[in-house]
Each structure stands twice: as C-alpha cells, then as structure tokens.
Protein backbone atom coordinates (compact mmCIF):
# COMPACT_ATOMS: atom_id res chain seq x y z
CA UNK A 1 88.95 113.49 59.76
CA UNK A 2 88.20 117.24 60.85
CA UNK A 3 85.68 115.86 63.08
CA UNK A 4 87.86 113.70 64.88
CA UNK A 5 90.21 116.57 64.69
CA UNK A 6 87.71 118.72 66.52
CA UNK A 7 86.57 116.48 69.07
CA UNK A 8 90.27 115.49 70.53
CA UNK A 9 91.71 118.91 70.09
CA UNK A 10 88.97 120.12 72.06
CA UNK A 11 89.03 117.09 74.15
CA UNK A 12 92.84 118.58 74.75
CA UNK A 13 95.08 116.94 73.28
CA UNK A 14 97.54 117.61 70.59
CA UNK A 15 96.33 116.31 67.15
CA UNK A 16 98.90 116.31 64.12
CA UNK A 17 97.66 115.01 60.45
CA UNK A 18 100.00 111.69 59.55
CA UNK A 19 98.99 111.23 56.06
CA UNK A 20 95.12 110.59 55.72
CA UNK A 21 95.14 109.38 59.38
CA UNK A 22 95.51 111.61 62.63
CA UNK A 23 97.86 110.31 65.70
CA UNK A 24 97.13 112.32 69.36
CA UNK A 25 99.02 113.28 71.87
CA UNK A 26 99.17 114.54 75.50
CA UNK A 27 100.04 118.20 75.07
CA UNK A 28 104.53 118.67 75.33
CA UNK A 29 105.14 114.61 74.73
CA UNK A 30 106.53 113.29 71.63
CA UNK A 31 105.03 109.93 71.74
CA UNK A 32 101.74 109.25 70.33
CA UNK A 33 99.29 107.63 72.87
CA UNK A 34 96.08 107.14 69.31
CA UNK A 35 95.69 107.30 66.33
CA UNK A 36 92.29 108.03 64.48
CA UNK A 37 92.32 106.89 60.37
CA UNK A 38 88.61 107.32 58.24
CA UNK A 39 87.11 104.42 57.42
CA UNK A 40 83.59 103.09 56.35
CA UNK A 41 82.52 102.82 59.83
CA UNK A 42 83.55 102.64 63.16
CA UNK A 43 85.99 99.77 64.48
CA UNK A 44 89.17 99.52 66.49
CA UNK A 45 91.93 98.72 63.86
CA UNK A 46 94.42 97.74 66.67
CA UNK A 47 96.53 98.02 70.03
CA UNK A 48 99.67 98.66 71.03
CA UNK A 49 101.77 98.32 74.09
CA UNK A 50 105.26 99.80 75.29
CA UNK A 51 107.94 97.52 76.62
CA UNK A 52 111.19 97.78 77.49
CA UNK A 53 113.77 97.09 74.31
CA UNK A 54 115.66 94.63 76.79
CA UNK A 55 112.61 92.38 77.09
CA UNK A 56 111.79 92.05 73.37
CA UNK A 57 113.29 88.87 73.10
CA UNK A 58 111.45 87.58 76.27
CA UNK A 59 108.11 87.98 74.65
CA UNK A 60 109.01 86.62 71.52
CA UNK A 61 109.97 83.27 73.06
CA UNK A 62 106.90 83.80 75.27
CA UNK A 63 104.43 83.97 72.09
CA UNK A 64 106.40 81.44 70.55
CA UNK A 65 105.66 78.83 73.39
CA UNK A 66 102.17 79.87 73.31
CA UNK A 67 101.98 79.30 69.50
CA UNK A 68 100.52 82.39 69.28
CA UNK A 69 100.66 83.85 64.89
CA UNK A 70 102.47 86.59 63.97
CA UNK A 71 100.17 89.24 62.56
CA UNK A 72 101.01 92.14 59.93
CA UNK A 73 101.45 95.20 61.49
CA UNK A 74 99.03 98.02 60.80
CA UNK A 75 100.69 101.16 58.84
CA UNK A 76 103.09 102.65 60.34
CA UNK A 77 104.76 100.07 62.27
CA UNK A 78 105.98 98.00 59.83
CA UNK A 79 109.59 96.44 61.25
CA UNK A 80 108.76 97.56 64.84
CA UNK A 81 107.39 95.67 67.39
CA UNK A 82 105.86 92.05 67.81
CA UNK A 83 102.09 91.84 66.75
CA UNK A 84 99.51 89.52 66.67
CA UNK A 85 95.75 88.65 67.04
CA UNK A 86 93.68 88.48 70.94
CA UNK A 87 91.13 86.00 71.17
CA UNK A 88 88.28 88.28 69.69
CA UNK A 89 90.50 89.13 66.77
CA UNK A 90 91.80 92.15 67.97
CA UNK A 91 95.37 93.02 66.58
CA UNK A 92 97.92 93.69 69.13
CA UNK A 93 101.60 94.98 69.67
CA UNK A 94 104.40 94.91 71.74
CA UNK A 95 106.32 97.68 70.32
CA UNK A 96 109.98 98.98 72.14
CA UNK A 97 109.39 102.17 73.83
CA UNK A 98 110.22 104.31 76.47
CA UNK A 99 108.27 104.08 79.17
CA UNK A 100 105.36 106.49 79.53
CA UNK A 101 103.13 105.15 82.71
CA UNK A 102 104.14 106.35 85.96
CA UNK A 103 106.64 104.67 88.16
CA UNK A 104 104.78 105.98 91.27
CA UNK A 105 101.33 106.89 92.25
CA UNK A 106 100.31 110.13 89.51
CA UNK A 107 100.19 113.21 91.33
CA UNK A 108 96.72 114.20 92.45
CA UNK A 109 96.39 117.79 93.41
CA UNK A 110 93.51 119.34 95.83
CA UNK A 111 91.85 122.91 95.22
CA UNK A 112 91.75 123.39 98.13
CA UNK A 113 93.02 126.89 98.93
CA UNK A 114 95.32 128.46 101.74
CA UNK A 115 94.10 131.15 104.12
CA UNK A 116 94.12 134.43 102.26
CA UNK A 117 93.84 132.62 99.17
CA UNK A 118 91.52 132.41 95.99
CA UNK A 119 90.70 128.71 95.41
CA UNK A 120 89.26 129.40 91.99
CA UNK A 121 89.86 131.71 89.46
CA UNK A 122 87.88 133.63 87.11
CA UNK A 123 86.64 131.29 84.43
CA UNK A 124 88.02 133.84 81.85
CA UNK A 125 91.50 133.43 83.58
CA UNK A 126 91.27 129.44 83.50
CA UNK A 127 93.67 128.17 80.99
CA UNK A 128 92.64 125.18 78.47
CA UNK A 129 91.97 121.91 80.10
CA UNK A 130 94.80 119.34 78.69
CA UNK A 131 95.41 115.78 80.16
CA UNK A 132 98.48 114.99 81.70
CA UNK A 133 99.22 111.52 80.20
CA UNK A 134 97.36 108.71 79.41
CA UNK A 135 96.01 106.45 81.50
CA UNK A 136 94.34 102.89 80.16
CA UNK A 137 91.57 102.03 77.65
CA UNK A 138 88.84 99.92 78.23
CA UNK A 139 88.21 97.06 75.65
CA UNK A 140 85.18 94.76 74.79
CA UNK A 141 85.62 91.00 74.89
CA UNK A 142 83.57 88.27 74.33
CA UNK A 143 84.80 86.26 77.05
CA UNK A 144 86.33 88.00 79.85
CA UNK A 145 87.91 85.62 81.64
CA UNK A 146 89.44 84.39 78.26
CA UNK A 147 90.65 87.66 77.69
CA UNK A 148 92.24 88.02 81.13
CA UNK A 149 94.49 84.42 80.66
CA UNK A 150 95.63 85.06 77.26
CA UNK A 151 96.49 89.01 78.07
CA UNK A 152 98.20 87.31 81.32
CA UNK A 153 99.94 84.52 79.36
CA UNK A 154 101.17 86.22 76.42
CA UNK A 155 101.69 90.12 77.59
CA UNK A 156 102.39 89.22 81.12
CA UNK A 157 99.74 90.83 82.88
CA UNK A 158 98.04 90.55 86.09
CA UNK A 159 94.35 90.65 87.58
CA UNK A 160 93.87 93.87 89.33
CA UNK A 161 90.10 93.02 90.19
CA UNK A 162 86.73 91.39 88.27
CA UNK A 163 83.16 92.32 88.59
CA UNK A 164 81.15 89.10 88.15
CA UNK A 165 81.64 87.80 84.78
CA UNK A 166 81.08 91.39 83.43
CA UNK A 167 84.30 93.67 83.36
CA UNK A 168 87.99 92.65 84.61
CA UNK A 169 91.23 95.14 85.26
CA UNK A 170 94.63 94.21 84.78
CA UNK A 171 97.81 95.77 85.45
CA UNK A 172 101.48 95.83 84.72
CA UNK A 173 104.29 93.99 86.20
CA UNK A 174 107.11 96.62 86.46
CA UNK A 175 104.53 99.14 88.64
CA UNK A 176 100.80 100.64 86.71
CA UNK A 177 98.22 102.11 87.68
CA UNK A 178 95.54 99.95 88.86
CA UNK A 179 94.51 99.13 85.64
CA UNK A 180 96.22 99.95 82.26
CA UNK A 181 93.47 97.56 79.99
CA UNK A 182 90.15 96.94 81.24
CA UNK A 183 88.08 94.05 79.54
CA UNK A 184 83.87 94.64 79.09
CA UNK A 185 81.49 92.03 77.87
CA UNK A 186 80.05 92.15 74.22
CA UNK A 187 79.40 90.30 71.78
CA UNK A 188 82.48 91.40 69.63
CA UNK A 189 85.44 93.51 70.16
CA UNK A 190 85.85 97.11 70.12
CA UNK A 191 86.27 100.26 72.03
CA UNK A 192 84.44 101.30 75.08
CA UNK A 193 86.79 103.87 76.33
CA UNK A 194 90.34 105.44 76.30
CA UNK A 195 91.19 107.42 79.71
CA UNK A 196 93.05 110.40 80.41
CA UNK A 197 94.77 111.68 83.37
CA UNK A 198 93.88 115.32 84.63
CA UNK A 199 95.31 115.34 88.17
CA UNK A 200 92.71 116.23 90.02
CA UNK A 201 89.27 116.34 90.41
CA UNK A 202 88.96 120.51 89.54
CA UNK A 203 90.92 119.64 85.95
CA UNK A 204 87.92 116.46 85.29
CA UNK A 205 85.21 119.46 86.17
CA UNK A 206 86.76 122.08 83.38
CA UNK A 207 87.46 119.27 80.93
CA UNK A 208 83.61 118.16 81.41
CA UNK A 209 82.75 122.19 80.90
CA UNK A 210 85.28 122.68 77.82
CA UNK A 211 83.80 119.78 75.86
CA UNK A 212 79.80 120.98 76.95
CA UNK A 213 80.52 124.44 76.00
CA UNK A 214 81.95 122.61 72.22
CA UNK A 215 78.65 120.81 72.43
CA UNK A 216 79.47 117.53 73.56
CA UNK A 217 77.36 117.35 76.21
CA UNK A 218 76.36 113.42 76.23
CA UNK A 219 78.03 111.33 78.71
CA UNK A 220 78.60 110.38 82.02
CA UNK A 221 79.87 112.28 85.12
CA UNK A 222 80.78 113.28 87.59
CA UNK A 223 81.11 110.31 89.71
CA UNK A 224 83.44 108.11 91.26
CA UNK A 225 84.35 104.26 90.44
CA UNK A 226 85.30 101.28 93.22
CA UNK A 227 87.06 99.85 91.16
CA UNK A 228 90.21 101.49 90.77
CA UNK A 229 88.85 104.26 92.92
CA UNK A 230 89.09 106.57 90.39
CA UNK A 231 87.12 110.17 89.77
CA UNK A 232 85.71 110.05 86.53
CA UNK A 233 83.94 111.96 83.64
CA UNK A 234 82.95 110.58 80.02
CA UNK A 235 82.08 111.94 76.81
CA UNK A 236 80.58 110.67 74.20
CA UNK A 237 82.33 110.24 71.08
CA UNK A 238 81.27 111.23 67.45
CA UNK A 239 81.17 106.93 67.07
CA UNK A 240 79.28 105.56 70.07
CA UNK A 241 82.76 105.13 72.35
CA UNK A 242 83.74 107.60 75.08
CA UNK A 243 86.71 109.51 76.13
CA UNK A 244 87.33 110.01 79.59
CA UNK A 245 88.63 112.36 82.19
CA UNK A 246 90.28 110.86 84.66
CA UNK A 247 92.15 111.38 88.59
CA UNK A 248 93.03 109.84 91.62
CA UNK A 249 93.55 106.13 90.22
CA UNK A 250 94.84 103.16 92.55
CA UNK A 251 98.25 102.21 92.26
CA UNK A 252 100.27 98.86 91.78
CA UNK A 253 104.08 98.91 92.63
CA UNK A 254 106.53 96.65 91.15
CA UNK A 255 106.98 95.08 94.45
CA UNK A 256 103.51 94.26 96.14
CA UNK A 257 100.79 92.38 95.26
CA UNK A 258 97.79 93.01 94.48
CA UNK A 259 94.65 92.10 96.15
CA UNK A 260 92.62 90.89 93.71
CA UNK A 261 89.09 90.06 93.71
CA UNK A 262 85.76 89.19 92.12
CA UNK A 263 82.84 91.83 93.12
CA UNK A 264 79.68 91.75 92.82
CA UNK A 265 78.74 94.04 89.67
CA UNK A 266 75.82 96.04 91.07
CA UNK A 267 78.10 96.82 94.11
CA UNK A 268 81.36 97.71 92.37
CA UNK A 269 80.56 99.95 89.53
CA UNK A 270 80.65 103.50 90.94
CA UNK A 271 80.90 104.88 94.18
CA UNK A 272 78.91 107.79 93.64
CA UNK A 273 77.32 109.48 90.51
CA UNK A 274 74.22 110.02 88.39
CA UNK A 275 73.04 107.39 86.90
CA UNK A 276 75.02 106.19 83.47
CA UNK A 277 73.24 106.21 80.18
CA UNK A 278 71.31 103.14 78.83
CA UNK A 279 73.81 102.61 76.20
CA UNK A 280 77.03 102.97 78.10
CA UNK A 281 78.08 99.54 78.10
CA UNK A 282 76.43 99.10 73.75
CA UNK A 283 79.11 98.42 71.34
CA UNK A 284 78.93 99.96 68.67
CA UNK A 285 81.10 98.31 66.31
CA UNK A 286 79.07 95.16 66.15
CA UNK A 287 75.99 96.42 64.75
C-alpha cells in the first residue's frame, strides 16, 4: 500500500490507512471520494454514488421494477446504501450522502495578473498542488450504449454526449458537471480514469510538475477535450489507469437540457494537445 500511498499523496490528496486498505480524500473534506485495498492484481472492486437520503426509497422501487439483484456490499458499507451489479459485472452503490458535486458551474480562476502585479510566483514560494473536489471517473464497458440505458434506467442518469460507438458522458439530474461517469469501450470492465478538479488551468500545470518532479512523468497533457470542454492533464498510475487534473468542465443545471449528441470520434476527442500514448485507451485489468 505505501506505493499507492505515495502516488495519491503526491498526487495531492489526503490519504489515511483504514485497516489494510487506504480511502483518499480532497485535502479539508471529510468524505472519502476512493479507496485503494492490495490485492493480487489490479481491478476495480466497485462504485459508489451519493444521493439524497429522501430519494432512497425511490431507487429501491426503481431497481425493484427493473429486477435488478441486490449485491453484497464491499467492506465497509455493510447496512448502507443499495448495491448491485452493472451489466459488465461491475458492483455499484447508491449510498445516502451529502451532496459533494457542485450546484453551479466550479469556479475557474485565470492567472492572469493586474497592472503592477506578479502573475507568477517564485516556484519556491508555490504552495503544494491539491485538487479541489472530485470531479467524475471514467469507466470501461463492453457495450456502451448498454451501459448508458441501464446507468439511465436504474441510477437515473442522462446522456451528456457520445463519440461514435466508442466513449459516452452522462450526467446528473439535480445539476453535474457535464459528465460525472464516462463509459470507454473494452473488452471488460475496469478503470480508465478518476478526475480531479484544480480550478484552473495554472493549478493542472503545477500538479503535472509536482508529480514529474516525484517521477511520474508518463501521461498525457496538456491539452484540451470537446467533449466536456475541459483542460486536462493525466498521469499514469503505478497499475496501467490514470489520474487526472482537471478545470474548466461544462455544466448541466437542474433545469435545462442538455444538448446531446453523437460525434464523430476522430473529431471530438481533444481540442488541442500532444498526441496521447498508444495505450491510453488499454485496459489493464483484462489481461
């Protein structure tokens, strides 16, 4: 565990030991947005979701109708929540919590400096890159579109926007960010990526330095996506999956909707960037 210990602390988040496992956190919250447990190899044990306590019953009569089995829940959250298995097997919650995601568009700050004013400071004055919050995870799936009805069926979700048959983005109901799940073609499930918010485009850059200077240079960055619109920089992760520094990502409120369309992949992956590594889109966890 001390090297996932390492590579999220220096990621910058808060990591505290719960038994043999770890659980992170974004740096002054009390709720824990992972948690990383050893095992034999790499795989992505399960899910989880916040909803509001009042709509607990709602989604048990929703999985109910669907038929959907009850599935043990994985240590830790035994007695709390509803869980169950996704099409690809992946274990899933809906867990009571308070509510996290923004209720607005996240705050994204500019460097850009008044007259008179330094714009940058000394790097040995710049304080520790931390995320703000959490922003979505991106998820493999053997069938995307399969993925997309039963997440929309059974969690109440909605289609943000689709790139061919390749990746889809879906959002919450009650007002997310432009995506809070993203689903990516494989041949089995697993993890592609888990996305943090920084704020701004300056806090991706001295994340990107922190973790290069830690020696986790491998990933992808900077760049910009379409979809979602967001600034982006990945690392690679000890396991083959990436974390990701995040800013600037399209918003869905509770009251509009959403344009949603399907893209044409080569056309709606990034905006601008270097080129991504072979294996970005490899998962891991099936080989």
């Amino acid at each position: 565990m001390s090297v996932a210990a390492d590579f999220y602390s220096t990621f910058g988040l808060d990591v505290m030991a719960a038994g043999d496992a770890a659980d992170l956190r974004v740096a002054g919250m009390s709720h824990v947005q992972g948690r990383v447990a050893p095992g034999p190899r790499k795989k992505l044990d399960s899910i989880a979701f916040g909803a509001f306590a009042d709509d607990m019953p709602k989604f048990a009569e929703r999985l109910g109708a669907l038929s959907v089995e009850r599935a043990a829940a994985p240590p830790g959250f035994a007695g709390n929540g509803l869980w169950f298995h996704d099409p690809d097997g992946l274990r899933v919650g809906v867990v009571a919590a308070e509510r996290t995601s923004p209720e607005t568009k996240a705050a994204f700050a500019s460097s850009d400096a008044r007259p008179n004013e330094r714009g940058a400071l000394p790097r040995e004055q710049t304080p520790v890159a931390r995320p703000k919050r959490f922003s979505h995870m991106a998820i493999y799936a053997r069938d995307v579109e399969r993925s997309v009805e039963f997440y929309s069926r059974a969690m109440g979700m909605r289609l943000a926007d689709r790139a061919a048959d390749i990746i889809a983005f879906c959002h919450g109901i009650h007002g997310s960010d432009h995506h809070m799940v993203a689903f990516v073609k494989s041949d089995g499930p697993g993890l592609h990526h888990s996305s943090w918010d920084m704020g701004s485009v300056d806090g991706i850059g001295l994340g990107a330095m922190q973790m290069a200077g830690a020696g986790h240079k491998r990933g992808w960055g900077l760049g910009r996506h379409v979809l979602g619109s967001n600034y982006f920089h990945y690392v690679r992760d000890p396991w083959g999956s990436f974390a990701e520094y995040t800013a600037g990502i399209d918003y869905v409120p509770c009251d509009r909707d959403w344009d949603a369309g399907v893209h044409a992949a080569d056309d709606s992956f990034y905006l601008w960037a270097n080129n991504p590594p072979d294996d970005f889109a490899r998962n891991y966890e099936i080989e």
